[in-house]
Protein backbone atom coordinates (compact mmCIF):
# COMPACT_ATOMS: atom_id res chain seq x y z
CA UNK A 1 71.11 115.48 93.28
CA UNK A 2 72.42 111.89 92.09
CA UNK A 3 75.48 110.31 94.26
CA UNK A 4 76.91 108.88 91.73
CA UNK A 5 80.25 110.59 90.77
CA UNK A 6 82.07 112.29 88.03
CA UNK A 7 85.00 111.89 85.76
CA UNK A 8 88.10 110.22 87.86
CA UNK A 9 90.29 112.12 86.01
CA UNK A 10 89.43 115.42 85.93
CA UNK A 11 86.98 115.32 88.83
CA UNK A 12 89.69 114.44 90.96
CA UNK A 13 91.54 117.32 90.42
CA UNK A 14 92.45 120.07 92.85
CA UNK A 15 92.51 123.93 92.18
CA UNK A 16 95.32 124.42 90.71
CA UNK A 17 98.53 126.57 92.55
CA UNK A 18 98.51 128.97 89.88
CA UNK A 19 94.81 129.63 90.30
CA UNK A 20 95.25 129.83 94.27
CA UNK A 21 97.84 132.11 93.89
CA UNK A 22 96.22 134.44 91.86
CA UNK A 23 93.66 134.54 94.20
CA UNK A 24 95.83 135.79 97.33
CA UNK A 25 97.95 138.06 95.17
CA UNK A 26 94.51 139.59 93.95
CA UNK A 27 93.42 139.93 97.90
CA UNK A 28 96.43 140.96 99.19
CA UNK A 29 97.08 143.41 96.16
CA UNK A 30 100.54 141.87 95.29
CA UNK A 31 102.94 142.52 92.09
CA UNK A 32 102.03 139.23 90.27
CA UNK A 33 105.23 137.76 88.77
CA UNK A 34 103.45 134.27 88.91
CA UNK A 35 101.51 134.94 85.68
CA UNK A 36 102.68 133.51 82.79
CA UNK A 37 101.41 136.04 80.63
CA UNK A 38 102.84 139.58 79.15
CA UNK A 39 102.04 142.45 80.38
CA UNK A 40 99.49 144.64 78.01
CA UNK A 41 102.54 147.01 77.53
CA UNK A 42 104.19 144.12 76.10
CA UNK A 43 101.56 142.55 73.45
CA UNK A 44 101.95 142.23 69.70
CA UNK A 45 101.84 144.40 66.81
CA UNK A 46 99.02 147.32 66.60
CA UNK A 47 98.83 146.07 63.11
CA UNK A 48 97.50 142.91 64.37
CA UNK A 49 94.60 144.39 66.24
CA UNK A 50 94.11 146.36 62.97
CA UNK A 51 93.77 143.50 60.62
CA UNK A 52 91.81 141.19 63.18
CA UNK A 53 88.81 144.42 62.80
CA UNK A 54 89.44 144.92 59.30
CA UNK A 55 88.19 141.08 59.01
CA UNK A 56 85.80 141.37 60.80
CA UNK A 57 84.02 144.11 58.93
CA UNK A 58 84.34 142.69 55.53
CA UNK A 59 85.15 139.12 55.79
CA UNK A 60 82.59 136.47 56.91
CA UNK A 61 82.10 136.07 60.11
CA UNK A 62 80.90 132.52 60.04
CA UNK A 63 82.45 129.11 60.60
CA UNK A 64 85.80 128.98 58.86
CA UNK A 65 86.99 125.59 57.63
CA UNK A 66 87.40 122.90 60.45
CA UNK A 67 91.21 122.77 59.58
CA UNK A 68 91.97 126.64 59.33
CA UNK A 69 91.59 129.46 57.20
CA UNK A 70 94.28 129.11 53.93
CA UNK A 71 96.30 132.08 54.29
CA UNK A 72 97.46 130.68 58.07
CA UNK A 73 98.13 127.57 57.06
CA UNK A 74 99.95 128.90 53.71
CA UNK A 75 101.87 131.08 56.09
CA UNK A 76 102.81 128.07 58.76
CA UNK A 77 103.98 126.07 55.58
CA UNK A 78 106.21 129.01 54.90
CA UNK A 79 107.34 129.69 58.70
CA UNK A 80 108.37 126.21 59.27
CA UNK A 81 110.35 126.28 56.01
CA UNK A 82 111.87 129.66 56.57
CA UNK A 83 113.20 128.90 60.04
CA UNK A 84 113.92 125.07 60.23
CA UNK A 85 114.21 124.43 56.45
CA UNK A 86 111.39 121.50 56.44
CA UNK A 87 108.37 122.19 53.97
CA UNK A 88 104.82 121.57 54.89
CA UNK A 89 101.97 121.20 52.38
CA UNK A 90 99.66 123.64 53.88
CA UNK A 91 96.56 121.55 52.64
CA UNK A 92 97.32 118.65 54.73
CA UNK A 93 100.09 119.24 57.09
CA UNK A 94 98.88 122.13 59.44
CA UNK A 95 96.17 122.12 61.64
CA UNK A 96 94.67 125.28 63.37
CA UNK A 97 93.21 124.80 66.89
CA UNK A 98 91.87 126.88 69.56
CA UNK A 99 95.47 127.22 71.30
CA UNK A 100 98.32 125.34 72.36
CA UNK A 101 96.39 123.57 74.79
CA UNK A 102 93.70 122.15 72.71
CA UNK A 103 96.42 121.47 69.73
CA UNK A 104 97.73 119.22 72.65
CA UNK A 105 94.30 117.48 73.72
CA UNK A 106 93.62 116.97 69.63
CA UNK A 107 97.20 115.77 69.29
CA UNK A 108 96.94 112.76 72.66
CA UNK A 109 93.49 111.65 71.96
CA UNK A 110 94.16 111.40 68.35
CA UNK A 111 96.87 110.02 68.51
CA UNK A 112 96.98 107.98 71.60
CA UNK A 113 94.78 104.64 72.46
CA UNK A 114 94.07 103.04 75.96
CA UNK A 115 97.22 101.24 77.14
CA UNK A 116 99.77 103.03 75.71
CA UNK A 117 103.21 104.76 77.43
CA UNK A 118 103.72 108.20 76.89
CA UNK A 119 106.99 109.47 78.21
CA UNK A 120 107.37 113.31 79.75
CA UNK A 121 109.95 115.41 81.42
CA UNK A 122 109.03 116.72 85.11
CA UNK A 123 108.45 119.38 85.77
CA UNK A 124 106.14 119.76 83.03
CA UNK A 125 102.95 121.99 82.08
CA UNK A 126 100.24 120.84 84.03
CA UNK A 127 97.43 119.91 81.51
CA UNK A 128 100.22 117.24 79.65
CA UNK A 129 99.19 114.20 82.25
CA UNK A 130 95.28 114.52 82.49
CA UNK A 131 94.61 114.69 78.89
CA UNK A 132 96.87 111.71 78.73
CA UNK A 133 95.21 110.00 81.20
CA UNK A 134 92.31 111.11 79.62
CA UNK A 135 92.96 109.18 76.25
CA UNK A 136 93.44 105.58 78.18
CA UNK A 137 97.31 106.23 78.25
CA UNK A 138 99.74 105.92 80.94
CA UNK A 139 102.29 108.71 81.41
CA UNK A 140 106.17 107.88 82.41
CA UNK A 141 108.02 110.81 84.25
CA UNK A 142 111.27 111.38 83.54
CA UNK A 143 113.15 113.72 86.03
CA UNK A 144 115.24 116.92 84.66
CA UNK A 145 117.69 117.94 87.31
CA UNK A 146 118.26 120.84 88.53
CA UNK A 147 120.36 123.05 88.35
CA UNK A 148 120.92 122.58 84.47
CA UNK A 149 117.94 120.49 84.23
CA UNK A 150 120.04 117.71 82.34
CA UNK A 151 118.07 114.11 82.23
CA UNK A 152 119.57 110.89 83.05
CA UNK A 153 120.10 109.28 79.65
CA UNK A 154 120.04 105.66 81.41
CA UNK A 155 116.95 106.25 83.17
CA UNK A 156 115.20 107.90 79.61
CA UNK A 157 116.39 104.55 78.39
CA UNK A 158 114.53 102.46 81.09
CA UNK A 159 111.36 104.52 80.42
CA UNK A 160 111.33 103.32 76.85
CA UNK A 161 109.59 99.69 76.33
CA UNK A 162 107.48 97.78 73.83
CA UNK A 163 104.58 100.17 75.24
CA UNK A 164 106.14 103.45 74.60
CA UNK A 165 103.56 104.90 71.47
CA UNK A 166 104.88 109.09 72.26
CA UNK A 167 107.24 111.58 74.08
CA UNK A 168 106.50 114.57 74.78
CA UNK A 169 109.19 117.08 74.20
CA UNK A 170 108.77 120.76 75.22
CA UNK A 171 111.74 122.96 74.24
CA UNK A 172 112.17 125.89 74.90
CA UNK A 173 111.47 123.93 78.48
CA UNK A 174 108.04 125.80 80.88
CA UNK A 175 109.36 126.10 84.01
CA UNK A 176 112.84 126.29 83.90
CA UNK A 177 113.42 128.18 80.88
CA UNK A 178 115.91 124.98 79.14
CA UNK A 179 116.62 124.86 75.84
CA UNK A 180 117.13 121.17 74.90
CA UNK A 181 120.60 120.35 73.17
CA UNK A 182 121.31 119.02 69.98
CA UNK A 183 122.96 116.10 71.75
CA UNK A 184 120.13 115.71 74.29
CA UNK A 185 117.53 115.64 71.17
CA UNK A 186 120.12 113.14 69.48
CA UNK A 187 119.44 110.97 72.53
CA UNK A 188 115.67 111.38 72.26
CA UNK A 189 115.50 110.93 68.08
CA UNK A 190 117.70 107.25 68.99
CA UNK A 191 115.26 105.97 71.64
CA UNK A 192 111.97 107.07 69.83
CA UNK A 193 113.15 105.49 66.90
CA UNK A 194 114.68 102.23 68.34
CA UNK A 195 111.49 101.89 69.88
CA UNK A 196 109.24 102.58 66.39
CA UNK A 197 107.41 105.73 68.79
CA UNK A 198 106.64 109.34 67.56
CA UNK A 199 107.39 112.52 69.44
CA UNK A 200 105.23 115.33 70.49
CA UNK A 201 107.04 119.03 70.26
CA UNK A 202 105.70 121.86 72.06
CA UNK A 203 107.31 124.43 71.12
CA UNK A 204 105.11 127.22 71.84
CA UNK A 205 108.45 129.30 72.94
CA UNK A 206 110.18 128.64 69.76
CA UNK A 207 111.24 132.54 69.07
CA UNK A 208 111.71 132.84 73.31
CA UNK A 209 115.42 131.70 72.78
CA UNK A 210 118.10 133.90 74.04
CA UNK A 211 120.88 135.34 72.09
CA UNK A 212 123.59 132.71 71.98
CA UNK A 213 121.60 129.44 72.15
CA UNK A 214 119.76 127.77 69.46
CA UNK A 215 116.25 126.14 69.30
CA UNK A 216 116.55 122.77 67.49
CA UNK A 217 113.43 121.05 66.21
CA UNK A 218 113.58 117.13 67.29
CA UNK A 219 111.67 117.16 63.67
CA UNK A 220 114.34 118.51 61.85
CA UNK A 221 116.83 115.21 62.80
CA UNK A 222 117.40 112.32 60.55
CA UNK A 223 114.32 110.24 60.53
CA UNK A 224 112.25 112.43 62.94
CA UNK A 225 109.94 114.62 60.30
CA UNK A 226 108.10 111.82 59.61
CA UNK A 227 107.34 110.97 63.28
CA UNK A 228 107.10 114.17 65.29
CA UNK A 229 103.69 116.41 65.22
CA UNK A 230 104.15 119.82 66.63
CA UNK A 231 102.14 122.29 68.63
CA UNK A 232 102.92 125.90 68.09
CA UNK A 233 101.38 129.19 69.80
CA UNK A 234 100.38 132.66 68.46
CA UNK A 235 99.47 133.56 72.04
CA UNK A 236 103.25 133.10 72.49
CA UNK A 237 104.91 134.03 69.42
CA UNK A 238 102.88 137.47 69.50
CA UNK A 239 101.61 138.46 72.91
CA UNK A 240 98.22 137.45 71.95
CA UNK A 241 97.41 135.03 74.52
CA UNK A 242 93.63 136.37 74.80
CA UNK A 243 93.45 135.07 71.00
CA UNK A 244 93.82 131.36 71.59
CA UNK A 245 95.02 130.53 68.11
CA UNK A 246 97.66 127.21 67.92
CA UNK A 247 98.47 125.16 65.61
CA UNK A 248 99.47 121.27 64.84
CA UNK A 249 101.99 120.74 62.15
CA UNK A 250 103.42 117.28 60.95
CA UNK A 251 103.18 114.18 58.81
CA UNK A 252 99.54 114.03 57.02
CA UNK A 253 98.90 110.87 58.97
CA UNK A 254 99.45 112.07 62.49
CA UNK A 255 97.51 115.97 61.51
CA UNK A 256 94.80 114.05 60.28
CA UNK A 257 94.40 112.15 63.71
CA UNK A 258 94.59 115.29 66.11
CA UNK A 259 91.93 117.11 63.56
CA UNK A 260 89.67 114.31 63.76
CA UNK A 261 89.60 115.15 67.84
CA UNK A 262 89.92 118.51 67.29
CA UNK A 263 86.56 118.42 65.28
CA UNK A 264 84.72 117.36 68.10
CA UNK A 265 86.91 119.65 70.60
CA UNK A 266 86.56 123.26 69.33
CA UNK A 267 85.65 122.59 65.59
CA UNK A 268 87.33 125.63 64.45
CA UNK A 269 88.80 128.96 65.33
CA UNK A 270 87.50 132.97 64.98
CA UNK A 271 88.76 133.09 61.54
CA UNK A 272 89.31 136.63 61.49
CA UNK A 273 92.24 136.32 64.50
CA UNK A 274 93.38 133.92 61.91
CA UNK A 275 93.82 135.67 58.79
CA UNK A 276 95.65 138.39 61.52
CA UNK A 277 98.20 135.70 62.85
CA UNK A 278 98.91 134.78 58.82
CA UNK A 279 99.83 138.14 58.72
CA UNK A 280 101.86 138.46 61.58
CA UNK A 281 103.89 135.58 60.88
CA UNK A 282 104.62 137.14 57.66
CA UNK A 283 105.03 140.81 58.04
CA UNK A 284 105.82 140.72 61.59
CA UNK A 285 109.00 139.10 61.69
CA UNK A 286 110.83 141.64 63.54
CA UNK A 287 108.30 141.34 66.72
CA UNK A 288 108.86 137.71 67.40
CA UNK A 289 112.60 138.04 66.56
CA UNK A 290 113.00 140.47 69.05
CA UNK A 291 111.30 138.58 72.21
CA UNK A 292 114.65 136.46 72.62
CA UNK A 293 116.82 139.59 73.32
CA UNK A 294 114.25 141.85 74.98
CA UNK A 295 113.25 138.96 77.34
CA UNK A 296 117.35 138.32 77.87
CA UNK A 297 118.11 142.17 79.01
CA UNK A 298 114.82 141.86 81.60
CA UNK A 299 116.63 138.49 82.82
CA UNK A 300 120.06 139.85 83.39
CA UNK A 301 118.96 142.67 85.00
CA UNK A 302 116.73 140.76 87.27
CA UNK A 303 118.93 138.54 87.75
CA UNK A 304 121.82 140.95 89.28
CA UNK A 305 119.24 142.06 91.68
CA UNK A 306 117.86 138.74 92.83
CA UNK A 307 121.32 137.16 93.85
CA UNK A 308 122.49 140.93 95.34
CA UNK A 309 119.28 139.80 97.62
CA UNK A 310 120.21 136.24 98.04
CA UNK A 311 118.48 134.00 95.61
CA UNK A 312 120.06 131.67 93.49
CA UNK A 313 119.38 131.84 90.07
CA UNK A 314 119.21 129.03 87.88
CA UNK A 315 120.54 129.24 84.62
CA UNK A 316 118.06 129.19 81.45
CA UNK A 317 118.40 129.86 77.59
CA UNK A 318 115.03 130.66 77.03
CA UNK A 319 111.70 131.68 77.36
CA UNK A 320 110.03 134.07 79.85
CA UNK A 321 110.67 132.20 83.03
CA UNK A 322 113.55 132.80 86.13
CA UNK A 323 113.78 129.85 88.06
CA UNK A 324 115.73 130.92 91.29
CA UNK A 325 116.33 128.91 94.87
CA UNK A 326 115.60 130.33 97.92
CA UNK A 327 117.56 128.12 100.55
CA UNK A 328 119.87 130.97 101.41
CA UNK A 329 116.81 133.43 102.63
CA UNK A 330 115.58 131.07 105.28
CA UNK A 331 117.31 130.22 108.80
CA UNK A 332 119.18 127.63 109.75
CA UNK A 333 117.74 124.49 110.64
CA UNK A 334 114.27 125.73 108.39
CA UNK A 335 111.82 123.23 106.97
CA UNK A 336 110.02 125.98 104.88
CA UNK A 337 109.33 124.57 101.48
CA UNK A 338 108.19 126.59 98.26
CA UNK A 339 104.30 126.76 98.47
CA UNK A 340 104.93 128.10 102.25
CA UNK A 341 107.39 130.22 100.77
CA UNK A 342 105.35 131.90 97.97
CA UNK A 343 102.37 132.04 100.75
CA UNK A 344 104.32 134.23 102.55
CA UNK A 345 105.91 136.33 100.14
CA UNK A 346 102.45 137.36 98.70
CA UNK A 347 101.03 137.95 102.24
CA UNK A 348 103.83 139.57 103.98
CA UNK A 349 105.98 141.00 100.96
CA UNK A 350 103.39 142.14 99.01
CA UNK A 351 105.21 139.35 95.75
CA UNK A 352 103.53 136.60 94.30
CA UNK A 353 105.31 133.96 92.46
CA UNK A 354 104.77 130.22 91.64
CA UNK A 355 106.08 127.43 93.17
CA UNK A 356 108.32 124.59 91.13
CA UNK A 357 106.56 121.88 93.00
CA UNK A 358 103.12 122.93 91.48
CA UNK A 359 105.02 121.45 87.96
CA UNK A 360 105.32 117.98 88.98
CA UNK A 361 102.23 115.56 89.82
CA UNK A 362 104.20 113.79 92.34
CA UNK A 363 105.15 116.51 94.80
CA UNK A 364 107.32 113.81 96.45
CA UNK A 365 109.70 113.88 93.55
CA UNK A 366 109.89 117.72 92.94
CA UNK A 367 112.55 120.03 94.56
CA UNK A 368 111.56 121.58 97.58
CA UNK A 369 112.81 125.52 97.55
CA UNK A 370 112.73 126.92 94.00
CA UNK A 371 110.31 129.60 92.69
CA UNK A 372 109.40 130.46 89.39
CA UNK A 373 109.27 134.36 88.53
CA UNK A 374 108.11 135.56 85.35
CA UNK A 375 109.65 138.39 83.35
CA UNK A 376 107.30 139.07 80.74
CA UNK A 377 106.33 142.14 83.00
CA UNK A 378 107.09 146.10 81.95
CA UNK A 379 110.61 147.38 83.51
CA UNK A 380 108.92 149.37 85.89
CA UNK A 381 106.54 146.59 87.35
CA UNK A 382 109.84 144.33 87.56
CA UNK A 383 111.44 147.39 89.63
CA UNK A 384 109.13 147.49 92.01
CA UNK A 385 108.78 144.40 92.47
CA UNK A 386 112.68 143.81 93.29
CA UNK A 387 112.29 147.24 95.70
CA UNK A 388 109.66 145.35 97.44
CA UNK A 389 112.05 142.01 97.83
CA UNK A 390 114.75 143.78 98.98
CA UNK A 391 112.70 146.15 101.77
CA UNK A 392 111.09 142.72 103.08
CA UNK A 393 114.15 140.50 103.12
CA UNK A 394 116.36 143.19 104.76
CA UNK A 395 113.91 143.59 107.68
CA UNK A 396 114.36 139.69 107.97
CA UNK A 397 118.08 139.73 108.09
C-alpha cells in the first residue's frame, strides 16, 4: 500500500464521541439517552409509511428530477408561506437533498470559495466545521454561554470583517435546546448586512419549539430573505430520520449554487419518500404541531427528577435536548470532567449520555461538566432510566 496520505481534513478526524458512546452503551447494555433520534414508538404518521408504498407500487421508481419531485417542493412553497408568511416559487426556490446534512455540504461548497470567513456558534453540530474547511473556508467560533447560552454581541462584532462571506445560524439551537431571540437575530440581520454577508439557517427543529416561545426565521427580518438560504429536515419534522429527505430553500441565486454541489453530492432523492413528506407537510399538520408540547411534558417531568437527584438543569425552549450540569454529583476537590463522567455512567450506571465538550472543536474552550440527555425516548424508557440514576447516585452519596 502507497504512503502517501489522505484528505487533511477528513482524514484527520477522530471517531466521533457519539459513535464511541454508542459503542459502550451497546456493550454494556445501557438505556441510551445519547441518541439523538426518536424512539420507534415515537415516529411519524402511519399514513406516511402508507403513501411512501403506495408510490412505490405505481409511481416510477427511477431517478426523480435532480431538484425534487413537484408536489414537495409545491408543498415547501406553501409551508414556508403558511408559517413565516414569505412565499417561495417552488420551481426555483426549494431544493430537495438527501438530508439536513447534505442540504448543508450543497449549501458551503456552493456557496463558499477558498479564503472566505464563515462565522458559527459553539457548541455546534459537528459536521458544520469540516465541510467548511472542506470548501477552502475558514470557520470563526463564536462562544454561547452557558447557562442561557446568550453570545457576546461585542465579540460577534469582532468576528465580522471584510472576509466574513456566511453565518451559520441554527435555531432551535443542537445541544442546548436555545431558541434564538428576536433581538439576538436583530443583532445577527445588522452585522450580516453591514458586512454585505448571507446567513445560513438550520432550522431542522423548527416545529421542536415549546409552548410559550417562538421560532423566528433570521429570513423573515427586513432585508434578510434575500440573503439567508435555509436547511430544513423531514427526519425532524416527522420522526423519519431513516428517510434522509432535507431541503434548501432561499433566493434563486443562492438554491441554484447549493444544487449545483448537490448534483454531484447525492444527485437526487427516493422520490417516493418524497411525494410522502409533500403529503405530510400538508395533511399532517397536527403531528409536527404537536412535537413542541409532547417534547415539553417529557422535559418537565424529567426535569423534576433530575434536580430531585442533583443535576442542574439548564434552561431550553426547544427541541429534544436537556442540557444539565453535573458539578453537584462529584466530591469535593474532583477533577472529573464530562467524557469521564458519561464513561462512567454507562459502565457503572448502566446510562449513556453525551458529553457537551464533544460539540465544540476546541475542547479547551468548551465547559467542562455538562451532559446532554435526550428526550425523544417513550415515557417508560425515560422512567427507567431516571430509576437507574437515582439507585446509582444514592449508593454514591
Amino acid at each position: 500500500m502507497s504512503s502517501r496520505g489522505f484528505n487533511s481534513t477528513f482524514g484527520g478526524l477522530p471517531t466521533t464521541i457519539f459513535e464511541l458512546m454508542s459503542q459502550l452503551a451497546a456493550r454494556h447494555g445501557s438505556i441510551n439517552l445519547g441518541q439523538g433520534f426518536p424512539d420507534n414508538e415515537l415516529e411519524g404518521p402511519a399514513s406516511m409509511k402508507e403513501a411512501a408504498y403506495q408510490s412505490m407500487l405505481h409511481d416510477s421508481n427511477q431517478y426523480p428530477p435532480m431538484v425534487g419531485v413537484p408536489e414537495l417542493r409545491q408543498a415547501l412553497a406553501e409551508h414556508s408561506e403558511r408559517y413565516t408568511g414569505l412565499p417561495l416559487d417552488w420551481q426555483s426556490q426549494v431544493l430537495i437533498t438527501s438530508g439536513a446534512t447534505e442540504a448543508l455540504a450543497a449549501a458551503f461548497l456552493g456557496l463558499l470559495e477558498p479564503g472566505d470567513e464563515v462565522v458559527v456558534f459553539a457548541p455546534l453540530y459537528d459536521s458544520y466545521i469540516p465541510i467548511i474547511r472542506r470548501a477552502g473556508a475558514v470557520p470563526v467560533v463564536v462562544q454561547l454561554r452557558a447557562p442561557d447560552w446568550s453570545f457576546d454581541a461585542a465579540e460577534l462584532a469582532t468576528a465580522f470583517n471584510a472576509k466574513t462571506k456566511l453565518i451559520v445560524v441554527n435555531t432551535p439551537h443542537n445541544p442546548s435546546g436555545k431558541v434564538f431571540s428576536r433581538a439576538e437575530l436583530e443583532t445577527i440581520a445588522s452585522l450580516v448586512q453591514e458586512h454585505d454577508a448571507y446567513a445560513a439557517l438550520d432550522e431542522v427543529y423548527e416545529h421542536l419549539v415549546y409552548p410559550g416561545y417562538e421560532h423566528v426565521s433570521l429570513r423573515t427580518l427586513p432585508g434578510m430573505a434575500e440573503r439567508s438560504i435555509r436547511i430544513g429536515s423531514a427526519g425532524k419534522t416527522f420522526s423519519f430520520t431513516a428517510w434522509k429527505v432535507g431541503w434548501v430553500t432561499g433566493p434563486a441565486p443562492m438554491v441554484q449554487a447549493a444544487a449545483k454541489a448537490h448534483q454531484f453530492l447525492t444527485f437526487t432523492v427516493p422520490a417516493a419518500l418524497q411525494r410522502a413528506v409533500a403529503r405530510g407537510l400538508r395533511e399532517e399538520r397536527s403531528f409536527y404541531e404537536g412535537l413542541g408540547p409532547m417534547f415539553l411534558k417529557k422535559r418537565e417531568w424529567l426535569a423534576a427528577k433530575l434536580t430531585a437527584i442533583g443535576f442542574k438543569v439548564l434552561p431550553g425552549q426547544g427541541t429534544y435536548f436537556l442540557t444539565t450540569d453535573f458539578s453537584g454529583l462529584l466530591p469535593e476537590n474532583s477533577t472529573e470532567e464530562d467524557v469521564e463522567f458519561c464513561s462512567r455512567l454507562t459502565t457503572e450506571g448502566g446510562i449513556t449520555l453525551i458529553p457537551v465538550s464533544a460539540f465544540y472543536e476546541d475542547r479547551t474552550t468548551a465547559p467542562k461538566r455538562l451532559v446532554r440527555f435526550v428526550i425523544c425516548k417513550t415515557d417508560a424508557k425515560l422512567q427507567a432510566a431516571v430509576e437507574k440514576l437515582e439507585a446509582y447516585f444514592s449508593k454514591r452519596s
